[in-house]
C-alpha atoms as a PDB file:
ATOM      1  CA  UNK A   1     106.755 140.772  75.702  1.00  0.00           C
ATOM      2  CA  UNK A   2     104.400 143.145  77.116  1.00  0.00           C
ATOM      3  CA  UNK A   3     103.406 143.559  80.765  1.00  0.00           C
ATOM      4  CA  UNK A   4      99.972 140.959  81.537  1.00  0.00           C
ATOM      5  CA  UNK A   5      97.146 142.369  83.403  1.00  0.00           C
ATOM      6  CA  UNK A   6      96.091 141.106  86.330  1.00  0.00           C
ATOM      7  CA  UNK A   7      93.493 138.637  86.422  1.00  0.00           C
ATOM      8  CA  UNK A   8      90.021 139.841  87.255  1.00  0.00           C
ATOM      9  CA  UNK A   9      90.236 137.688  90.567  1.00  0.00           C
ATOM     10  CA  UNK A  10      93.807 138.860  91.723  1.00  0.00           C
ATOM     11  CA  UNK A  11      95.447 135.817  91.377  1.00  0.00           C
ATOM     12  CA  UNK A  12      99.320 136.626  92.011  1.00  0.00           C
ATOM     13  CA  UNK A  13     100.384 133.940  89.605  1.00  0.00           C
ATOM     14  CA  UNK A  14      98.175 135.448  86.871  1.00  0.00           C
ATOM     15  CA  UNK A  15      99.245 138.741  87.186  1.00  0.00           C
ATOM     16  CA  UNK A  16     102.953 137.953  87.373  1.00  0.00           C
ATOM     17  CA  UNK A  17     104.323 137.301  83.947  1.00  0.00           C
ATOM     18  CA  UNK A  18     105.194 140.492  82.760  1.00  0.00           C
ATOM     19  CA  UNK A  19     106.416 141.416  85.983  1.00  0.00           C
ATOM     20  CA  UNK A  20     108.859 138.193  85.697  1.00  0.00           C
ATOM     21  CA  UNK A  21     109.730 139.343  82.595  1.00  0.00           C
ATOM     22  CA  UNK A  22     111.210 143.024  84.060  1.00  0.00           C
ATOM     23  CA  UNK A  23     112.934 141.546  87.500  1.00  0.00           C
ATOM     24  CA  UNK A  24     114.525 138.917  84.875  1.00  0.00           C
ATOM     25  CA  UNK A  25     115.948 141.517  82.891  1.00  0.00           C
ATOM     26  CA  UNK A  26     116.683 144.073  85.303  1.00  0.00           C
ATOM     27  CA  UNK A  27     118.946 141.308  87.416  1.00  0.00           C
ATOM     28  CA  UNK A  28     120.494 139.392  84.901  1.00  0.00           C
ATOM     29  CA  UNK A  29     121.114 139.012  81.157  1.00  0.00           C
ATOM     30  CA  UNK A  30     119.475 135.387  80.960  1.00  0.00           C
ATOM     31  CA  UNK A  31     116.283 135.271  78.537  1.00  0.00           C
ATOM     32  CA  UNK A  32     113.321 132.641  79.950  1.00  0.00           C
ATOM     33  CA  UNK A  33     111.114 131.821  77.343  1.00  0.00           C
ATOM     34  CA  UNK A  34     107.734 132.570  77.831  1.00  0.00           C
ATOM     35  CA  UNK A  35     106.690 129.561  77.883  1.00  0.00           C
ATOM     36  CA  UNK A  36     108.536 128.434  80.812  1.00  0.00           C
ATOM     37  CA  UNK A  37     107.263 131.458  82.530  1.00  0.00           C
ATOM     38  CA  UNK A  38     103.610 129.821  82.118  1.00  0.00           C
ATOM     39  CA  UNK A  39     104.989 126.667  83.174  1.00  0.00           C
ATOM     40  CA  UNK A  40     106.586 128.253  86.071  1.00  0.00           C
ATOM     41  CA  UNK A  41     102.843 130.076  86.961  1.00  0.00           C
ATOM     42  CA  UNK A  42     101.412 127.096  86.755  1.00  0.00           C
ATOM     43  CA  UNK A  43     103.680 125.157  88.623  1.00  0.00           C
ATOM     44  CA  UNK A  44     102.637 127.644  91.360  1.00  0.00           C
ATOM     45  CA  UNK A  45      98.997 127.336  91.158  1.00  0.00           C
ATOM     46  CA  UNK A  46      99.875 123.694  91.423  1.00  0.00           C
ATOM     47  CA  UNK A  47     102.076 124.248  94.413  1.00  0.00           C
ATOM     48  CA  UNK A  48      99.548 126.169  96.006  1.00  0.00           C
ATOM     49  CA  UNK A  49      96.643 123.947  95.762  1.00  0.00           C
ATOM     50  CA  UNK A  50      94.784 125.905  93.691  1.00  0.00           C
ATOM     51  CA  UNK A  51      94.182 122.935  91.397  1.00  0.00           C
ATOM     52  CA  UNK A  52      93.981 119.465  94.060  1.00  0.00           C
ATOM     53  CA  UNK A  53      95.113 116.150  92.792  1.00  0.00           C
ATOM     54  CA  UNK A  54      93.405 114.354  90.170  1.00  0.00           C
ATOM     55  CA  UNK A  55      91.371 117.726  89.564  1.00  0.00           C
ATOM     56  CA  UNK A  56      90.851 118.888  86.042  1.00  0.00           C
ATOM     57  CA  UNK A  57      92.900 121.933  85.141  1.00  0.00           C
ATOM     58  CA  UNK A  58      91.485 125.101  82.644  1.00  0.00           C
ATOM     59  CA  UNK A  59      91.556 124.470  79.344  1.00  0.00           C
ATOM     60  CA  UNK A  60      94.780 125.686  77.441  1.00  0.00           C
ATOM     61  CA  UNK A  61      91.908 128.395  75.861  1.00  0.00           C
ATOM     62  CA  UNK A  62      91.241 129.472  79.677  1.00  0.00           C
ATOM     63  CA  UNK A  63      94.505 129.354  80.468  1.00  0.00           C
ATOM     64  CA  UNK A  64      95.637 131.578  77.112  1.00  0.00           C
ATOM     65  CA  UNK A  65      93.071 134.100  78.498  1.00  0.00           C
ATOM     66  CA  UNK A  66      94.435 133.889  82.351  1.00  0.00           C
ATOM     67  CA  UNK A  67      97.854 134.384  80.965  1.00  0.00           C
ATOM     68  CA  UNK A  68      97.353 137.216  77.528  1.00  0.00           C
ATOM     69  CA  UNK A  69      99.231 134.299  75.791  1.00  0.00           C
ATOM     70  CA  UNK A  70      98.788 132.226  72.667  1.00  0.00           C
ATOM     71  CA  UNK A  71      97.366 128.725  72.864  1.00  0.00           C
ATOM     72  CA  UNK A  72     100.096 127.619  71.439  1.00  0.00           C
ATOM     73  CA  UNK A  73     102.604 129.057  74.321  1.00  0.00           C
ATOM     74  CA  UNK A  74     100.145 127.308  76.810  1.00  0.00           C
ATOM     75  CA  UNK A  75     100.425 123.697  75.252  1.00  0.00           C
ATOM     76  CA  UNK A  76     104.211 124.212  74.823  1.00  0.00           C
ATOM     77  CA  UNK A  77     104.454 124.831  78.834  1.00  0.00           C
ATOM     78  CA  UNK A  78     102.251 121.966  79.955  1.00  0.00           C
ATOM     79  CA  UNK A  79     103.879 119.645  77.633  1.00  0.00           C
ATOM     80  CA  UNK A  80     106.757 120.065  79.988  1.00  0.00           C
ATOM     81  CA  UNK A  81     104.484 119.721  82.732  1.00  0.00           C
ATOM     82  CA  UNK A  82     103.372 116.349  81.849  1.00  0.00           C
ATOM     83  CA  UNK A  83     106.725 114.896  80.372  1.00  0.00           C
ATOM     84  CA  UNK A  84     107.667 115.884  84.189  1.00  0.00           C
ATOM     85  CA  UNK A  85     104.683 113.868  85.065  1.00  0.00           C
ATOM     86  CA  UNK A  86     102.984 117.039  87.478  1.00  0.00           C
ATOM     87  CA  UNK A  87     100.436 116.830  84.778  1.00  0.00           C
ATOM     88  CA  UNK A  88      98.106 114.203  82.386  1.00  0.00           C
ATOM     89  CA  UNK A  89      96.264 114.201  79.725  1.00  0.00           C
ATOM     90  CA  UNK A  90      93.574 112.290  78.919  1.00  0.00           C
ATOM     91  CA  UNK A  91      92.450 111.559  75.330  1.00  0.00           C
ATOM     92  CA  UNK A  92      88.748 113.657  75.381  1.00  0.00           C
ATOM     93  CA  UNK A  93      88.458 114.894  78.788  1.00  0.00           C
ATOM     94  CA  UNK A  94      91.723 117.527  79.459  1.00  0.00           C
ATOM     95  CA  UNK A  95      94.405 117.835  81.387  1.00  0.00           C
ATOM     96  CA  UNK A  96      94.386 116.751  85.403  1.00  0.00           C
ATOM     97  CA  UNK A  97      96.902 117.115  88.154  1.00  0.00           C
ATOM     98  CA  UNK A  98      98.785 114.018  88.742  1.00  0.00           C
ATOM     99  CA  UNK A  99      97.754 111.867  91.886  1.00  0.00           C
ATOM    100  CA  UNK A 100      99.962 108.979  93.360  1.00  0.00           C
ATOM    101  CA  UNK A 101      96.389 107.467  93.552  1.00  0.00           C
ATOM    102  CA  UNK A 102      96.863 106.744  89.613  1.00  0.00           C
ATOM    103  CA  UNK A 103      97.445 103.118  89.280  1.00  0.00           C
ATOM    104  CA  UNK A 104     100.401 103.812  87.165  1.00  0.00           C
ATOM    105  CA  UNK A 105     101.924 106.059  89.297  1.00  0.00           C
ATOM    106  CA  UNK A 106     102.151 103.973  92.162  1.00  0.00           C
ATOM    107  CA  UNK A 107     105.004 102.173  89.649  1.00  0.00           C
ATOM    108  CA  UNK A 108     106.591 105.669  89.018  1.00  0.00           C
ATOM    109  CA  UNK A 109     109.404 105.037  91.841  1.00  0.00           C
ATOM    110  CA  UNK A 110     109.395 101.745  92.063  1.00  0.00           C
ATOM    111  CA  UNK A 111     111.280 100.215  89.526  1.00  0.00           C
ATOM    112  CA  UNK A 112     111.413  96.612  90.670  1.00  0.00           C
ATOM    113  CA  UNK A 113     109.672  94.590  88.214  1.00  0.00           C
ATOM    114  CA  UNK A 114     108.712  90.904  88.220  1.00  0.00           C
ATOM    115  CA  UNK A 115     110.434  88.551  86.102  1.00  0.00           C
ATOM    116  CA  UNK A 116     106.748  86.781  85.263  1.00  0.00           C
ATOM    117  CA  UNK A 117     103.777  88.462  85.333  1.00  0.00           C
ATOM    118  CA  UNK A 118     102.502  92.402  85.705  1.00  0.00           C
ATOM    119  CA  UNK A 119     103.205  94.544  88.489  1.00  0.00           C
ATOM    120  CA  UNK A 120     101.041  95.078  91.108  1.00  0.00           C
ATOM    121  CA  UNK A 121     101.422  96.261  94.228  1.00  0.00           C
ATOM    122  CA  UNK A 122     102.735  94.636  97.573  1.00  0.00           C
ATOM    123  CA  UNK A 123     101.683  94.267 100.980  1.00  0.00           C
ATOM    124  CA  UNK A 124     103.433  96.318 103.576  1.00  0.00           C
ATOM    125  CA  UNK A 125     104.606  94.588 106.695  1.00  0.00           C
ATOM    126  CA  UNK A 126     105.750  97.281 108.890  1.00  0.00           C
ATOM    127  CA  UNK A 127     108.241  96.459 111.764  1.00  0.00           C
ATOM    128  CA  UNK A 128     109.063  99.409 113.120  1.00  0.00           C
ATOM    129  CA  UNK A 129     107.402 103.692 113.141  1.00  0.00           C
ATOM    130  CA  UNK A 130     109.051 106.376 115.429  1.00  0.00           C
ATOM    131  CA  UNK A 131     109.346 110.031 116.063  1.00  0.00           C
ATOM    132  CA  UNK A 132     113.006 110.533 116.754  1.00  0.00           C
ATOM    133  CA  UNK A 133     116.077 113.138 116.147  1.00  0.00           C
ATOM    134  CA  UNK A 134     117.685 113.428 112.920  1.00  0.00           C
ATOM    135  CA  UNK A 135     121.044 111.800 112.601  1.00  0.00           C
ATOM    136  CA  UNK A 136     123.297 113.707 110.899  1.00  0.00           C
ATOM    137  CA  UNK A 137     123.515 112.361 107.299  1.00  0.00           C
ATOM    138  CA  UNK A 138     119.704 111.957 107.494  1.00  0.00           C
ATOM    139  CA  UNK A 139     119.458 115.201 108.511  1.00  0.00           C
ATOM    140  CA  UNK A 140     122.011 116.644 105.751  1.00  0.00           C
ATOM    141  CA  UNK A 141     120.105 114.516 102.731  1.00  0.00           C
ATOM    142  CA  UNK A 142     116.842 116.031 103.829  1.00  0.00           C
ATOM    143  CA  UNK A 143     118.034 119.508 104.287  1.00  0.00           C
ATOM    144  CA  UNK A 144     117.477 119.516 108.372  1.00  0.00           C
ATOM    145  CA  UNK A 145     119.387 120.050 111.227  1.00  0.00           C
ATOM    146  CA  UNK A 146     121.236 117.530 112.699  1.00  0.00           C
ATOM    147  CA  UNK A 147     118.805 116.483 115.619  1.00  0.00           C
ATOM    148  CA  UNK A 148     115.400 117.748 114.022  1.00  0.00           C
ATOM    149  CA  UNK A 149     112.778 115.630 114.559  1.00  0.00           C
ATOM    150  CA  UNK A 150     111.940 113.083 111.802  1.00  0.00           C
ATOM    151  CA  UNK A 151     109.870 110.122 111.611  1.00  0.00           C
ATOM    152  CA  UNK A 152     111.290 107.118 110.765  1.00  0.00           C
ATOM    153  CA  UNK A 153     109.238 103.581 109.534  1.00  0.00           C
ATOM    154  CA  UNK A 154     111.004 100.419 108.918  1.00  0.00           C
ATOM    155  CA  UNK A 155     108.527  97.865 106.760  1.00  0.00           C
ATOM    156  CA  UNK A 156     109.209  94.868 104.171  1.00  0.00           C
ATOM    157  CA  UNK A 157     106.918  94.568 100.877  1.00  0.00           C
ATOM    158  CA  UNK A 158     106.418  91.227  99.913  1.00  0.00           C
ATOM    159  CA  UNK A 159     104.805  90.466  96.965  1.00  0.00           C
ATOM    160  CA  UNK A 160     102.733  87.067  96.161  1.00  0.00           C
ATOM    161  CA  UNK A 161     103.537  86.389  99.824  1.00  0.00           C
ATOM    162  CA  UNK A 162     107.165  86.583  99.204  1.00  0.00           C
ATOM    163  CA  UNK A 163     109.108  89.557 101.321  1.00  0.00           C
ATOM    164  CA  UNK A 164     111.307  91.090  98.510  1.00  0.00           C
ATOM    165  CA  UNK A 165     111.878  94.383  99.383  1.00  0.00           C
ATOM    166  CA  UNK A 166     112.955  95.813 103.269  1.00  0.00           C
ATOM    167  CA  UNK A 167     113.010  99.645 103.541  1.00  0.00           C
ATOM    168  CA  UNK A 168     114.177 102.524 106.134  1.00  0.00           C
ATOM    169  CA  UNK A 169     112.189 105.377 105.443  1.00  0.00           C
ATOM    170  CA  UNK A 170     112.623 108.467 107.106  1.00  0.00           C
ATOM    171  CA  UNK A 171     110.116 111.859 106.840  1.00  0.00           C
ATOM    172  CA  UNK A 172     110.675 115.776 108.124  1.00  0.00           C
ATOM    173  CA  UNK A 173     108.561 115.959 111.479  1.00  0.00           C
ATOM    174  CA  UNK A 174     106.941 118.915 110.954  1.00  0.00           C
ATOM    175  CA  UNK A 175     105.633 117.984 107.256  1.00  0.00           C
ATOM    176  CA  UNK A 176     104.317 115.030 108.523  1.00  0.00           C
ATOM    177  CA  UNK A 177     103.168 115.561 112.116  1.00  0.00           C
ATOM    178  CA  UNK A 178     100.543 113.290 113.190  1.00  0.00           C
ATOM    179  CA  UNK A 179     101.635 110.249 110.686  1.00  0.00           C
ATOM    180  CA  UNK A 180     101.274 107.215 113.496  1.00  0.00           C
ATOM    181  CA  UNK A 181     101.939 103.054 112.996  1.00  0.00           C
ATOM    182  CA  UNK A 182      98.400 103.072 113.075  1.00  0.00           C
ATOM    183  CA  UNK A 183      97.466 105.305 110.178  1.00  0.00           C
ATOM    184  CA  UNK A 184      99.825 103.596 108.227  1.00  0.00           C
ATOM    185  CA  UNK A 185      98.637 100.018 108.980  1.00  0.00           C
ATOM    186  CA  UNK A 186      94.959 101.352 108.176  1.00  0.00           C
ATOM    187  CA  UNK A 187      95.623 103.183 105.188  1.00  0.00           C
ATOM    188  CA  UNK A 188      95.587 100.453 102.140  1.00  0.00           C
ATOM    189  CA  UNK A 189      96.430 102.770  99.569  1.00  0.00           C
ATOM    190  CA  UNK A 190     100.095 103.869  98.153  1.00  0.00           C
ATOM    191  CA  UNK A 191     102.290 105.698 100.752  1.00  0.00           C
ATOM    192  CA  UNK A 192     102.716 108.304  98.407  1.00  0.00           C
ATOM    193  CA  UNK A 193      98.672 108.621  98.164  1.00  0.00           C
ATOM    194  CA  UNK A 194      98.869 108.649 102.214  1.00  0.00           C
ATOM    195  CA  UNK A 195     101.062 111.187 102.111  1.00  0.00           C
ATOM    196  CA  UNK A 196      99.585 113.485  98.849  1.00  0.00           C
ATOM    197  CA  UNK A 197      95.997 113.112 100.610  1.00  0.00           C
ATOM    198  CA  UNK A 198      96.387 113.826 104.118  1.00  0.00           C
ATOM    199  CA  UNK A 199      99.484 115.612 104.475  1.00  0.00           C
ATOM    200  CA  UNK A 200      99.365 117.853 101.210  1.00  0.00           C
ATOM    201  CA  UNK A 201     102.631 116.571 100.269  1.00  0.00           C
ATOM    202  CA  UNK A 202     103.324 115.269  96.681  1.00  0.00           C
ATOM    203  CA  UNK A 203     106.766 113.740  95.211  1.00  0.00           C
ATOM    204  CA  UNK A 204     107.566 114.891  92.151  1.00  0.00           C
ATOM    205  CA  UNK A 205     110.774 113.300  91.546  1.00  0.00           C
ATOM    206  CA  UNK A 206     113.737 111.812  93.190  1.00  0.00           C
ATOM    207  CA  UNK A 207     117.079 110.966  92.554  1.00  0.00           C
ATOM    208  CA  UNK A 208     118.689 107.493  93.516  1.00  0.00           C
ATOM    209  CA  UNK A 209     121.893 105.672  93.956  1.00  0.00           C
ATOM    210  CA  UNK A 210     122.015 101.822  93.049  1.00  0.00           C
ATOM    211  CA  UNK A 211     124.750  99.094  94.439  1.00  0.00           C
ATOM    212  CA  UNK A 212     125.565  95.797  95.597  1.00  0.00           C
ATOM    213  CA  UNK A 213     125.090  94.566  98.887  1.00  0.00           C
ATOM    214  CA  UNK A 214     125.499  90.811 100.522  1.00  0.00           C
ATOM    215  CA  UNK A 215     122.482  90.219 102.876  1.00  0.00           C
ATOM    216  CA  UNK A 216     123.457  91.177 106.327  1.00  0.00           C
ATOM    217  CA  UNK A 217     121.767  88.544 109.097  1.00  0.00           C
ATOM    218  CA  UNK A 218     119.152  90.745 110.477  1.00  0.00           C
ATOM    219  CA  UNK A 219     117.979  91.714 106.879  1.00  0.00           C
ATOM    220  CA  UNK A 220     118.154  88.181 105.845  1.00  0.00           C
ATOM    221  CA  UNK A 221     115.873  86.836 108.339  1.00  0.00           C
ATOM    222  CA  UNK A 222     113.418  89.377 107.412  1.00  0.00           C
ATOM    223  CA  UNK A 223     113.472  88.404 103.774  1.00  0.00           C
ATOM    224  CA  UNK A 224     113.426  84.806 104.316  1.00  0.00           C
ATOM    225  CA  UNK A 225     116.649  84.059 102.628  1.00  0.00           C
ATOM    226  CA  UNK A 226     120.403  83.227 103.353  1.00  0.00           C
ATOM    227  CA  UNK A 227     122.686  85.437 105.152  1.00  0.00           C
ATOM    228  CA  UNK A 228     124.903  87.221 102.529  1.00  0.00           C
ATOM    229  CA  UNK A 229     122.382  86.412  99.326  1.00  0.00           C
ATOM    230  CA  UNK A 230     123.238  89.439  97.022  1.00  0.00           C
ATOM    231  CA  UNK A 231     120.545  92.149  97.389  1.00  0.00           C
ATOM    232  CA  UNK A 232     120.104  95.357  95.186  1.00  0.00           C
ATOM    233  CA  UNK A 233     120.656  98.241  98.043  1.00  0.00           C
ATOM    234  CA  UNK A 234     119.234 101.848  96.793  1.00  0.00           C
ATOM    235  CA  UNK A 235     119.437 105.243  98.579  1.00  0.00           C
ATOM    236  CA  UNK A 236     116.392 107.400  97.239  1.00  0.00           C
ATOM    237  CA  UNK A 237     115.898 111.070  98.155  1.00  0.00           C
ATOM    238  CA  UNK A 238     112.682 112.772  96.939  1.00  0.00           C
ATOM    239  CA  UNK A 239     111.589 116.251  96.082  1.00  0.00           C
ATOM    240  CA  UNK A 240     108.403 117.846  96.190  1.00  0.00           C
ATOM    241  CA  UNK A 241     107.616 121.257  94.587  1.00  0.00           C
ATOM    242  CA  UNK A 242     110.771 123.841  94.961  1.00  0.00           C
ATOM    243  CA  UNK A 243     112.962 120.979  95.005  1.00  0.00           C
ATOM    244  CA  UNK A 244     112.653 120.768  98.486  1.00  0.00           C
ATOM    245  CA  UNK A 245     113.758 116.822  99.711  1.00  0.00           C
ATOM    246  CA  UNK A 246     110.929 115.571 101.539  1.00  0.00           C
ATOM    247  CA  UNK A 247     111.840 111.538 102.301  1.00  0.00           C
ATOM    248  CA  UNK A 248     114.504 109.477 102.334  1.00  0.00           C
ATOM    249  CA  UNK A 249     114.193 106.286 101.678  1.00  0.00           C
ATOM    250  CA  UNK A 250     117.012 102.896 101.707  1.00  0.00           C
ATOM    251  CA  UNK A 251     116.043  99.745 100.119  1.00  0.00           C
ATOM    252  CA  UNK A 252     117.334  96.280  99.817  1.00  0.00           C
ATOM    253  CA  UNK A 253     115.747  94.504  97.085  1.00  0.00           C
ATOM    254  CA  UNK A 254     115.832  90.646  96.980  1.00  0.00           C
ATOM    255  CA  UNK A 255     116.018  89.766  92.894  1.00  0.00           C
ATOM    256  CA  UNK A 256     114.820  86.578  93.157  1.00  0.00           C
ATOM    257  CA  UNK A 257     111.808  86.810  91.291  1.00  0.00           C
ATOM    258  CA  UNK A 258     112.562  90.283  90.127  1.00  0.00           C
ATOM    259  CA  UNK A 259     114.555  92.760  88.226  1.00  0.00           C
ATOM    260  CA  UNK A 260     115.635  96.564  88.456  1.00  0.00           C
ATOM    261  CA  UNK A 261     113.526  98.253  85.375  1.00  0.00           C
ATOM    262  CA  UNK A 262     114.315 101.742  83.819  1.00  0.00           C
ATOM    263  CA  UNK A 263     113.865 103.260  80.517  1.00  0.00           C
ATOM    264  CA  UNK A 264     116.826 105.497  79.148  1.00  0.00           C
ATOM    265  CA  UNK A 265     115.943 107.579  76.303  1.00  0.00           C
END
């Protein structure tokens, strides 16, 4: 592949492919496609907020010129980008950055479903927000130090009036310095929207651990239902761009009236 010019505007990510290319080679044997090197620039102009969520993104015939690249190599890369979900299309108007303020995203994590009925999303009853230290396998999951500052929100979700879900969330300090009980209570949006909008933080994905649990008494009482009812208990840590773990979040999710949905393919 030969060396790409740098843009006319000096942006790094434009000018960076070639370059890539040589660094790759020079350190290691391994061959990157080049269209994962576009998706990798992109990424980065992504990750740098060059493009905002929800924005429209250059065409793949702008971004073929950015990059001295076929069309072709460009649709390849965002392909990935939007099977990843960073990315969407829409049918006659291009591609956008993915927002948590999409109505389907707000579904993307959450993959309690009602028995009857669509999904829609609950009401947040929140019982508890505090800045505290970092215990130590809270601090480990999120990549901290044990004793770093992290804030930590305890709510229930109930849906159709019913509480269904109670959750311990916990959140690096620093990344989200200034989050209060009050901005959360005021804020009707998603969380993830809160947190994508005003703190410039955006999940991408997450990885999650499922059991069985028997409702303990305190947990119980705050989803209305006997002591030791069998609950759904998840453990969810997720990433933003670089992989870096950004919120941990435990569940317990009454099944009632609903059901743990995923697709496998």
């Amino acid at each position: 592949m030969s060396s790409v010019p740098p843009n006319s505007n000096n942006n790094p990510a434009a000018s960076s492919v070639g370059g890539a290319a040589t660094a790759s080679s020079n350190a290691s044997p391994t061959f990157s496609p080049l269209y994962q090197q576009i998706k990798a620039l992109i990424t980065k102009s992504l990750q740098s907020g060059e493009w905002k969520p929800g924005e429209l993104i250059p065409s793949e015939v702008e971004l073929a010129n950015r990059f001295k690249v076929s069309q072709g190599t460009v649709r390849k890369a965002i392909d990935e980008l939007a099977a990843e979900n960073l990315v969407m299309r829409k049918q006659g108007k291009g591609t956008f950055v993915s927002t948590h303020h999409e109505e389907r995203a707000q579904f993307r994590f959450l993959r309690l479903m009602p028995d009857e009925g669509v999904p829609h999303p609950g009401v947040s009853q929140f019982i508890e927000v505090k800045r505290m230290r970092a215990p130590a396998d809270v601090a480990r999951l999120l990549d901290l130090k044990s004793g770093d500052a992290v804030i930590f929100i305890k709510r229930v979700q109930h849906f159709d009036s019913v509480p269904t879900i109670v959750e311990e969330i916990w959140l690096p300090g620093i990344t989200f310095k200034g989050l209060t009980a009050e901005r959360l209570e005021e804020y009707k949006g998603p969380m993830y929207g809160l947190f994508e909008s005003e703190f410039g933080t955006r999940m991408i994905r997450a990885t999650e651990k499922i059991r069985a649990v028997c409702a303990a008494e305190g947990d119980a009482v705050l989803l209305k239902i006997a002591a030791n009812t069998p609950l759904l208990a998840s453990e969810r840590v997720s990433y933003t761009y670089g992989d870096k773990p950004v919120e941990l979040r435990r569940g317990l999710y009454s099944t009632e009236r609903h059901h743990y949905h995923n697709e496998l393919n």
